[in-house]
Protein backbone atom coordinates (compact mmCIF):
# COMPACT_ATOMS: atom_id res chain seq x y z
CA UNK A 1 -24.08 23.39 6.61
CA UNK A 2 -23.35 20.80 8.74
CA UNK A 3 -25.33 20.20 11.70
CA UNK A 4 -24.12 21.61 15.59
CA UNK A 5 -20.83 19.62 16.52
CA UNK A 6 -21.32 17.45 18.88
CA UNK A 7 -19.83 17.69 22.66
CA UNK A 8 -18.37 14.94 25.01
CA UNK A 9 -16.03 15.44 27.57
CA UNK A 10 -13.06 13.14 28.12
CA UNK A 11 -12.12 13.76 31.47
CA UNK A 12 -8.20 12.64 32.62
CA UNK A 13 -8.58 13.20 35.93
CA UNK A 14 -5.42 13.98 37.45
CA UNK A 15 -5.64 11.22 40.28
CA UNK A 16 -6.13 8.66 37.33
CA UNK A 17 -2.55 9.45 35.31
CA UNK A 18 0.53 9.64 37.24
CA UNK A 19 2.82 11.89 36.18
CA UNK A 20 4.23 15.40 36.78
CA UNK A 21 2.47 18.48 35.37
CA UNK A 22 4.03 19.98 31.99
CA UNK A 23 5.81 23.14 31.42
CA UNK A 24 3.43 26.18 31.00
CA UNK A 25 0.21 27.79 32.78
CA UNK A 26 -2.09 24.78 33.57
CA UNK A 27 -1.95 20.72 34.84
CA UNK A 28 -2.34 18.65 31.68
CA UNK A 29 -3.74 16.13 34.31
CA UNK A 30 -6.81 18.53 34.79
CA UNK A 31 -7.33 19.39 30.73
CA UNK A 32 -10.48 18.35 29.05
CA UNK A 33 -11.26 17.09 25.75
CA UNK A 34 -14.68 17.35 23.85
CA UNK A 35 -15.28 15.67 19.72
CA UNK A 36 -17.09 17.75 16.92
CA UNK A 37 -16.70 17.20 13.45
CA UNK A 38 -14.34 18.97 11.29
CA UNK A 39 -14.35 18.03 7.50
CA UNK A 40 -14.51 15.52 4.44
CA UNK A 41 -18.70 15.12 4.86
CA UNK A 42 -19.47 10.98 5.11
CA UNK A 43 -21.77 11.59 1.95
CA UNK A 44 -19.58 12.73 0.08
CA UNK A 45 -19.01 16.85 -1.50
CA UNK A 46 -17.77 19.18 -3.58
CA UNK A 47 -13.80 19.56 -3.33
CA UNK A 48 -14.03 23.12 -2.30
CA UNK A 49 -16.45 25.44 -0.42
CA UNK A 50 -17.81 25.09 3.31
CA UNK A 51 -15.11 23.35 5.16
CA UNK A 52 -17.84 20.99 6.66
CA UNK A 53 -19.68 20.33 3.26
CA UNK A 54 -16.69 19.45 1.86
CA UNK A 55 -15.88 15.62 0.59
CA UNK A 56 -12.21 16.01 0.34
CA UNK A 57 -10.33 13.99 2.19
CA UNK A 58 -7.63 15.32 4.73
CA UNK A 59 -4.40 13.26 4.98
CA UNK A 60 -2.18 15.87 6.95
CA UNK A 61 -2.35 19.51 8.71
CA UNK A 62 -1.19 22.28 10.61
CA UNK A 63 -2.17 26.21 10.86
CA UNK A 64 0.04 29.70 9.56
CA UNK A 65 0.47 32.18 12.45
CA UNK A 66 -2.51 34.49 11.28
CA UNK A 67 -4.89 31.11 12.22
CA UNK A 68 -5.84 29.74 9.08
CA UNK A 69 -5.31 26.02 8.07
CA UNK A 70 -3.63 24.11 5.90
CA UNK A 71 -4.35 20.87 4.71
CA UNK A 72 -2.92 18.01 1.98
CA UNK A 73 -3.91 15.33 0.21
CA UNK A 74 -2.64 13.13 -2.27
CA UNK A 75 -0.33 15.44 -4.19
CA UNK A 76 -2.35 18.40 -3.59
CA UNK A 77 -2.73 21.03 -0.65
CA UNK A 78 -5.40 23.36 0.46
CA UNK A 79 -6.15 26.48 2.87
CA UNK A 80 -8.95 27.26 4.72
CA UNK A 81 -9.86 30.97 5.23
CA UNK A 82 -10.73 32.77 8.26
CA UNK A 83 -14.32 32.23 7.11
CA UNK A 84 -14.20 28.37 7.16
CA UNK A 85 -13.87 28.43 3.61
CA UNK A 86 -11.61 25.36 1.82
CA UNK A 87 -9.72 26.43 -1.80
CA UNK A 88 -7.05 24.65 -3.67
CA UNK A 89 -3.73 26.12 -2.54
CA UNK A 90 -1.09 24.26 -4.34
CA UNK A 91 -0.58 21.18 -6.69
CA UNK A 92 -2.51 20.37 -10.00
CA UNK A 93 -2.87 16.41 -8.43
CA UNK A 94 -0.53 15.02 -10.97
CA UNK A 95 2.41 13.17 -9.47
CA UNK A 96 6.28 15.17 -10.66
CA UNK A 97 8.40 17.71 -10.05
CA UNK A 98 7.85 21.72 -10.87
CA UNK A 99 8.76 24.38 -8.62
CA UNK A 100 6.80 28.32 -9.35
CA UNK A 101 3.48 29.41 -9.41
CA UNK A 102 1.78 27.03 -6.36
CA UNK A 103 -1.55 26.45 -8.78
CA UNK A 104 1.00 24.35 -11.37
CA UNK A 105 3.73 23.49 -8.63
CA UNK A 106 4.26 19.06 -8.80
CA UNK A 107 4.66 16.92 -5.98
CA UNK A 108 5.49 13.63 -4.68
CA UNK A 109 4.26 13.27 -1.52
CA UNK A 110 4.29 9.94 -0.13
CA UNK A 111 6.40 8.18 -2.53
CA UNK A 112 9.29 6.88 -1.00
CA UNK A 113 8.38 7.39 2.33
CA UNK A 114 7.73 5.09 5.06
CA UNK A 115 4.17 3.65 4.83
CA UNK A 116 3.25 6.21 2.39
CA UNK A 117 3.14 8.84 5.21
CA UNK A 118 3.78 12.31 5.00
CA UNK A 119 3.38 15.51 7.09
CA UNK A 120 3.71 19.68 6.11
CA UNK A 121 4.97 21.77 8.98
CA UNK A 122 3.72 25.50 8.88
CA UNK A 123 6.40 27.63 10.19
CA UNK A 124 6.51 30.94 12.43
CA UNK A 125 7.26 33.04 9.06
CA UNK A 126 3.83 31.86 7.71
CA UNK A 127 5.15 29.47 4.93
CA UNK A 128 5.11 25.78 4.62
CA UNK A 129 7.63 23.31 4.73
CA UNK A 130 7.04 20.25 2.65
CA UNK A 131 8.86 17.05 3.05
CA UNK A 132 8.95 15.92 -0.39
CA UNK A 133 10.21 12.31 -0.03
CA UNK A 134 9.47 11.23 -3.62
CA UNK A 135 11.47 14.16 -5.41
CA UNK A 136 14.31 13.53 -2.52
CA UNK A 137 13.82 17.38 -1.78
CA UNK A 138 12.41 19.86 0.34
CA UNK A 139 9.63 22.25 -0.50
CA UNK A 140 8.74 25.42 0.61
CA UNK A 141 5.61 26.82 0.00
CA UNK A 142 5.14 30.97 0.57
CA UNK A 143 2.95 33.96 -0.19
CA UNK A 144 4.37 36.98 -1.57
CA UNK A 145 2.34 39.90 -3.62
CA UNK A 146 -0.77 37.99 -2.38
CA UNK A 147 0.83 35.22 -4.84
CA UNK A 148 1.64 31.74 -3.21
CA UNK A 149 4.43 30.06 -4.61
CA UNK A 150 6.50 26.89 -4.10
CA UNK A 151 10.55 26.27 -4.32
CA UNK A 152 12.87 24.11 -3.24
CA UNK A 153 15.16 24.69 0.12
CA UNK A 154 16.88 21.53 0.02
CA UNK A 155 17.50 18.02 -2.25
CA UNK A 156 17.04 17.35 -5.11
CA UNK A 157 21.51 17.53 -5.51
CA UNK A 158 24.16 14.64 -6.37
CA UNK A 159 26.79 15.37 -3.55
CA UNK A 160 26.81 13.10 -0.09
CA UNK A 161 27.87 15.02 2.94
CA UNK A 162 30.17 13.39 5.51
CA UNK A 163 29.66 13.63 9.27
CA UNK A 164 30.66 17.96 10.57
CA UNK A 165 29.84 18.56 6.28
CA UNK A 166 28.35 21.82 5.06
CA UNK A 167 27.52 22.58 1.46
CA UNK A 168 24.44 24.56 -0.70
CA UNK A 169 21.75 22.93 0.20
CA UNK A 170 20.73 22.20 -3.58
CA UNK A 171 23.82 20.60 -4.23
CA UNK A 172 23.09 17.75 -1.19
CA UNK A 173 21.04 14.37 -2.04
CA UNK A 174 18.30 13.71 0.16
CA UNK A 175 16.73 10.20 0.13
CA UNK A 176 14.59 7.77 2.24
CA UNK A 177 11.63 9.13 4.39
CA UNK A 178 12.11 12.55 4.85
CA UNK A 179 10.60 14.64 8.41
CA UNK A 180 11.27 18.48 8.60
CA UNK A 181 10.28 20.80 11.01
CA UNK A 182 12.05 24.48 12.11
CA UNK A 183 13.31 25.17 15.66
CA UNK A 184 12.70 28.60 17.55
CA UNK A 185 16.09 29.42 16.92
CA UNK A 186 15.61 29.70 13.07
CA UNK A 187 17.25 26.31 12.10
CA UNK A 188 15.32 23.89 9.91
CA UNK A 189 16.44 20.38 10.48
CA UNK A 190 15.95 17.49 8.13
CA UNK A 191 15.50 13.96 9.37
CA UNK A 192 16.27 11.12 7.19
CA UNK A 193 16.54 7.20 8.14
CA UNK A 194 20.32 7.10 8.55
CA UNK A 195 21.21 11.01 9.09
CA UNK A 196 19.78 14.44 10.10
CA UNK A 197 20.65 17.35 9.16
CA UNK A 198 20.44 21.46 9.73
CA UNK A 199 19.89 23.68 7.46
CA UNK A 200 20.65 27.80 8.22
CA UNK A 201 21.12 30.62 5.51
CA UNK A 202 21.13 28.37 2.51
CA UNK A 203 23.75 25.81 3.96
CA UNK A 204 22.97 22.02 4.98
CA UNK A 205 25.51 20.79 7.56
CA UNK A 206 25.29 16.55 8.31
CA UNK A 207 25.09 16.79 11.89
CA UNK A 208 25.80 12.99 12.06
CA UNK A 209 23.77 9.75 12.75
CA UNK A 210 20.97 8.76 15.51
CA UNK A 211 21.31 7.50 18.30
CA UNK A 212 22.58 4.22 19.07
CA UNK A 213 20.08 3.53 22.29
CA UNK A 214 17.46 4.02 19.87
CA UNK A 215 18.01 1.05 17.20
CA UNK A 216 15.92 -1.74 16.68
CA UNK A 217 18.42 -3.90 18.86
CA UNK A 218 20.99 -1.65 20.55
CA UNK A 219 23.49 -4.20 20.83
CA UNK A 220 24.10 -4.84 17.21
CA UNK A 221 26.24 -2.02 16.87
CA UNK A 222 25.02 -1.39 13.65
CA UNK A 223 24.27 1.91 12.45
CA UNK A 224 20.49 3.36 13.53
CA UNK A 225 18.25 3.46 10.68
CA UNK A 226 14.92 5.34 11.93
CA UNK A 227 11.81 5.64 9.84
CA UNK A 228 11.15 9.49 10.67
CA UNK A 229 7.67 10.00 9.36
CA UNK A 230 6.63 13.25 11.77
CA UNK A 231 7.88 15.99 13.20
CA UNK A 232 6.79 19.05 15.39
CA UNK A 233 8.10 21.69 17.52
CA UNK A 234 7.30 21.57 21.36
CA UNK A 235 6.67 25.00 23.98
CA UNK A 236 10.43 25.12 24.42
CA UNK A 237 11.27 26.02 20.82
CA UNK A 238 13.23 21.91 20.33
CA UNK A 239 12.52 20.15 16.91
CA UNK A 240 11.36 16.31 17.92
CA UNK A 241 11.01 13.80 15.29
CA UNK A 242 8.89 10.25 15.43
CA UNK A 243 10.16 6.91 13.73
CA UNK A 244 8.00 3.76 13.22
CA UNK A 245 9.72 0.92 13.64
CA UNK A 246 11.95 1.31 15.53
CA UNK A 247 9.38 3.19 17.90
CA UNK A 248 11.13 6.26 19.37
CA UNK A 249 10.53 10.10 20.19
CA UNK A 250 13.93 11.88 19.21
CA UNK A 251 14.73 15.25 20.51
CA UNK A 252 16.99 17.60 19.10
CA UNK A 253 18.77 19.83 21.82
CA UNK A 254 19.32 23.32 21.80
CA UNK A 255 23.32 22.43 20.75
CA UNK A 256 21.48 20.24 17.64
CA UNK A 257 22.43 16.93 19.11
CA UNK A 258 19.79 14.13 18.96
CA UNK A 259 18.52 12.75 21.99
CA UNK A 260 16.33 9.50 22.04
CA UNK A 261 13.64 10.34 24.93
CA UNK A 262 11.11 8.07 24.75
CA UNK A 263 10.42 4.37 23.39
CA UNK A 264 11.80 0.95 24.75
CA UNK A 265 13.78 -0.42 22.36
CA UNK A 266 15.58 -4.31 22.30
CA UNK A 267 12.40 -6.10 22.26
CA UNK A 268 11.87 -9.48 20.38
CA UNK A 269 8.54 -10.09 20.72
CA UNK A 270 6.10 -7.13 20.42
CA UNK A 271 5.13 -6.29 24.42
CA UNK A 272 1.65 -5.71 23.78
CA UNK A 273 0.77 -4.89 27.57
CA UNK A 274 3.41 -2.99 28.36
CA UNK A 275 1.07 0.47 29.17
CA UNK A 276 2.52 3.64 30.28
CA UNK A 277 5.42 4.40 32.55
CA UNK A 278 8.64 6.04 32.19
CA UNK A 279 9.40 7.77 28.23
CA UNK A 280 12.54 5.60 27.45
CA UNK A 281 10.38 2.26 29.25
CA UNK A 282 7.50 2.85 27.10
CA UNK A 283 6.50 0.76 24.39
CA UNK A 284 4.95 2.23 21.03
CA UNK A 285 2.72 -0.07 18.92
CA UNK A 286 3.85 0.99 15.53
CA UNK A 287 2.31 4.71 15.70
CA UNK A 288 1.72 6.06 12.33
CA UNK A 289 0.87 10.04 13.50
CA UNK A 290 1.77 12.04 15.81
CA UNK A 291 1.77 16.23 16.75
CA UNK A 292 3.51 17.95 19.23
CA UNK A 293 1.90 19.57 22.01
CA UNK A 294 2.35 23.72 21.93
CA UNK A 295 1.25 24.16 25.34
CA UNK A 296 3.82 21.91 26.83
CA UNK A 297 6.89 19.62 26.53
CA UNK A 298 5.15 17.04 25.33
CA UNK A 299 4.10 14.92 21.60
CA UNK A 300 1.08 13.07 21.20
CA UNK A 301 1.09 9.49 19.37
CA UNK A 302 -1.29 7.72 17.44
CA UNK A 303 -2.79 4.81 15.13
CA UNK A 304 -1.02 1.72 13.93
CA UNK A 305 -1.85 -1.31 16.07
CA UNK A 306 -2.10 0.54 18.95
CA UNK A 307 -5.16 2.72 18.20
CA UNK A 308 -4.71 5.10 21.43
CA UNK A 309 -3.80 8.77 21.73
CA UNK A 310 -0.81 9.13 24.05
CA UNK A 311 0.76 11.82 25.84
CA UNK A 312 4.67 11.45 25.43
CA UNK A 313 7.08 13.89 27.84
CA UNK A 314 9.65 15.03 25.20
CA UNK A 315 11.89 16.12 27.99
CA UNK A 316 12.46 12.68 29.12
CA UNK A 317 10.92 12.65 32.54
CA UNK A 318 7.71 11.31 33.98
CA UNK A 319 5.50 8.86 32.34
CA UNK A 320 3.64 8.51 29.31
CA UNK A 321 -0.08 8.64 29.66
CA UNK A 322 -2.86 7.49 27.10
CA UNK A 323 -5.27 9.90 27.20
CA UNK A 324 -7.86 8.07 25.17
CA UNK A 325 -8.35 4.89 23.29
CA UNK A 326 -9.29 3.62 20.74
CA UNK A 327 -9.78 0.45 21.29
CA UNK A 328 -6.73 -1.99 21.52
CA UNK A 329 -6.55 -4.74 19.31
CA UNK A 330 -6.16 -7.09 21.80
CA UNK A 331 -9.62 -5.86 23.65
CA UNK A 332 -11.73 -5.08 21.03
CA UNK A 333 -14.05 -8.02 19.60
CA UNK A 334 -12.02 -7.35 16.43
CA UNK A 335 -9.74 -5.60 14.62
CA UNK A 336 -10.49 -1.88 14.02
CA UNK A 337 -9.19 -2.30 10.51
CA UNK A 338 -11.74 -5.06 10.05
CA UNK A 339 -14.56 -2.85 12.07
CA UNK A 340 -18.11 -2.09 9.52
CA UNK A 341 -20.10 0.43 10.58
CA UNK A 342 -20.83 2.63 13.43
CA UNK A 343 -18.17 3.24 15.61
CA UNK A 344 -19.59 3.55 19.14
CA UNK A 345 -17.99 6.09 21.44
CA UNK A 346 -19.50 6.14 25.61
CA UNK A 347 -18.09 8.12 27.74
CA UNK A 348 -18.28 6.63 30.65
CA UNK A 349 -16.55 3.55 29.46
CA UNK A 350 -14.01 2.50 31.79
CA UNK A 351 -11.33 0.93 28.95
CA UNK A 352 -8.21 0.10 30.98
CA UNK A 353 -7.80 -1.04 35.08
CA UNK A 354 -7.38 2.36 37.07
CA UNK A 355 -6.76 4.86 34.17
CA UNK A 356 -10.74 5.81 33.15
CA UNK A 357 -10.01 5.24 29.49
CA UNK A 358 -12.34 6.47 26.92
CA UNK A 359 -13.19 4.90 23.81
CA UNK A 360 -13.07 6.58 20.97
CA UNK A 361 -12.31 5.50 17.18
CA UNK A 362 -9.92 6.49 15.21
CA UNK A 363 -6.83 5.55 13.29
CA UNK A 364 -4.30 8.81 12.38
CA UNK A 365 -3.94 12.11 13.81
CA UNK A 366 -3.50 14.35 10.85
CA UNK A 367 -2.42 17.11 12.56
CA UNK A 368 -2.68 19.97 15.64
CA UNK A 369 -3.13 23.76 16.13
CA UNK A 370 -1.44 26.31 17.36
CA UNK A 371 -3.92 26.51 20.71
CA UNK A 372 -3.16 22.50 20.97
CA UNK A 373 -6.46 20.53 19.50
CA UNK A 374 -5.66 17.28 17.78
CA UNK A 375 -7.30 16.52 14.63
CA UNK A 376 -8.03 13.09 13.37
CA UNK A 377 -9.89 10.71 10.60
CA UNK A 378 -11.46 7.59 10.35
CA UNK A 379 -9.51 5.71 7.36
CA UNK A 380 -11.89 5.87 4.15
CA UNK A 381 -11.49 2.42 3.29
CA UNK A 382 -12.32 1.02 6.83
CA UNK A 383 -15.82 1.65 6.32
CA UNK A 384 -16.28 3.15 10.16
CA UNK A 385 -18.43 6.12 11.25
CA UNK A 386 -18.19 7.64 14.71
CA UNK A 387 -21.31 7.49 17.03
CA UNK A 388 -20.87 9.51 19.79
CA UNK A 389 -23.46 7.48 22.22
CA UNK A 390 -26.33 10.59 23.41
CA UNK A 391 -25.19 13.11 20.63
CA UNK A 392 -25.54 11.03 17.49
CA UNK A 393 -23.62 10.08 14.28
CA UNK A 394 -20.38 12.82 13.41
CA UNK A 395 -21.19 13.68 10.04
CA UNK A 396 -17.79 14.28 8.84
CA UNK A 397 -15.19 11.47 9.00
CA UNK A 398 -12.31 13.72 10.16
CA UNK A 399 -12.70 15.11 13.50
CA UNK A 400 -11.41 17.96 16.05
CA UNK A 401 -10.39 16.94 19.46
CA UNK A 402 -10.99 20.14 21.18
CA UNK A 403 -8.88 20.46 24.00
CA UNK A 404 -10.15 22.68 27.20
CA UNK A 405 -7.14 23.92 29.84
CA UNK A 406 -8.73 24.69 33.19
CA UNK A 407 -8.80 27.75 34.59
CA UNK A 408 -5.89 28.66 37.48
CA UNK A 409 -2.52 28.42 38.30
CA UNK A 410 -0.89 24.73 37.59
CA UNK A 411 -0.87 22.46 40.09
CA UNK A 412 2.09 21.89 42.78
């Protein structure tokens, strides 16, 4: 096995980030983060076995209600036991379309999507929900009889709803990038670039466009066309949805309208120094991850030319706040993507004027769990390694951010 994970705290002390404290039990002002690795070994490994010793890569996450994890890769998808334990779960690796027995079920994950991205969503009922983009459908992977198996919920039709629509969902086209992600209420919604929809009992209803604040130039008038690549679900129950480009957190309401909440939109030159400050002044660097925050109304973004974690209020109010960084662009002595070697992480580096940032590398989040820690990778063909300075080299290139809530009642 691996060797003990390594420990740093990165403190965001409340008198450093403005803002107001979340809904739930604790300050998010006061939390604390710590690093440790996680899995895909530097070295190398077999493609199943010790989660640690394993070389496989991880390109997106989340965890079932009974705690385990699931992870995907290419056109495959794996679980990790309660023992720490990584198997093959579903896909044979071969790019297509087959719905059945997980072990032989087809994907195309990726293709056709924005960027390549994709992301699975693990839902309260303990199945998956796949965002197919490539097959223009989505998946749902379940257990039943101690037998996992894969079908399709949505897609994969000929027939274009209009705007108030309903139909079988199997008889409805799906195209573009596809986000999904299920609500508290039940409702699985389905974001594509010019159109969401909901899906309940079987039936996909077009609940109509995006919204117009949050196009690339709001005075067009043009229709919005997003680029939804994520999705999560936030302590309130609400389905929010990330585009790249244009940059923008949408929320959907408890009525299933879409509400842009954060990102600054209009801009014609990229505002690189912009920084945090109120969700719908905030500009977004072309993020390429992000994962909602289960202990409070909030989404973390990540990666693209920003290279920062930040804390996002969903609900609209208070300020945005980068937790950590990685290392802007603009202030490192050069670009992360053209970065060799050991990535050096001190924690007592001071990164920004007044806000105590930390550096630490990284490019995407991959993914969260249910008690809120952020998971994220170095990208395999960047050639970095993390060096956490006092504790050593990481000796797995995808990494837990372990977050700690204080103890106590939240702050006034």
């Amino acid at each position: 096995m691996s060797r003990p994970a390594a420990t740093v705290l990165l403190a965001c002390a409340a008198s450093a980030i403005p803002g107001h404290a979340a809904a739930g039990s604790h300050d998010w002002r006061a939390e604390r983060w710590t690093v440790e690795p996680f899995a895909q070994t530097l070295s190398g490994g077999p493609e199943a076995g010790p989660l640690q010793e394993t070389g496989r890569p991880v390109a997106a996450m989340c965890q079932l209600p009974d705690g385990r994890l699931v992870l995907a890769f290419g056109q495959q998808i794996d679980i990790v036991d309660h023992e720490g334990m990584r198997w093959p779960l579903a896909g044979d690796g071969v790019p297509g379309f087959r719905d059945g027995p997980a072990e032989t079920a087809r994907f195309r994950l990726g293709i056709g999507a924005y960027y390549s991205l994709y992301r699975i969503f693990c839902a309260d009922d303990g199945s998956v929900l796949i965002p197919d983009s490539g097959n223009g459908r989505i998946r749902r992977l379940f257990e039943r009889g101690g037998r996992w198996r894969v079908e399709t919920i949505a897609g994969g039709g000929s027939r274009r709803l209009r705007r108030g629509g309903s139909g079988p969902a199997g008889e409805i086209a799906l195209s573009g990038t596809l986000a999904v992600a299920q609500a508290r209420s039940g409702d699985i919604y389905i974001a594509t670039p010019g159109i969401y929809y909901r899906l309940r009992d079987g039936v996909l209803t077009h609940m109509g466009g995006w919204p117009p604040s949050a196009a690339r130039f709001p005075a067009s008038g043009r229709p919005v066309r997003l680029n939804p690549f994520a999705s999560g679900v936030d302590a309130s129950g609400l389905v929010h949805f990330v585009s790249r480009t244009p940059d923008v957190v949408i929320r959907i309401d408890v009525a299933g309208r879409a509400r842009h909440v954060a990102g600054v939109t209009g801009w014609r030159r990229k505002p690189h120094h912009l920084g945090d400050g109120p969700p719908r002044e905030a500009y977004f660097d072309t993020p390429s991850s992000a994962c909602g925050d289960v202990r409070g109304e909030a989404v973390f973004l990540a990666g693209g030319d920003e290279y920062n974690v930040r804390r996002v209020p969903t609900d609209g109010r208070g300020t945005t706040a980068t937790l950590m960084q990685d290392g802007r662009w603009h202030v490192l002595p050069k670009h992360p993507n053209r970065y060799r070697g050991a990535a050096v992480f001190r924690p007592g580096f001071d990164g920004g004027p007044a806000e105590g940032l930390r550096i630490l590398r990284l490019s995407p989040l991959v993914g969260c769990d249910r008690e809120g820690h952020l998971y994220a990778r170095l990208n395999h063909w960047s050639g970095m390694t993390q060096y956490v300075e006092g504790h050593g080299l990481l000796p797995t290139r995808v990494f837990r951010l372990r977050r700690r809530v204080p103890d106590g009642p939240p702050a006034p």
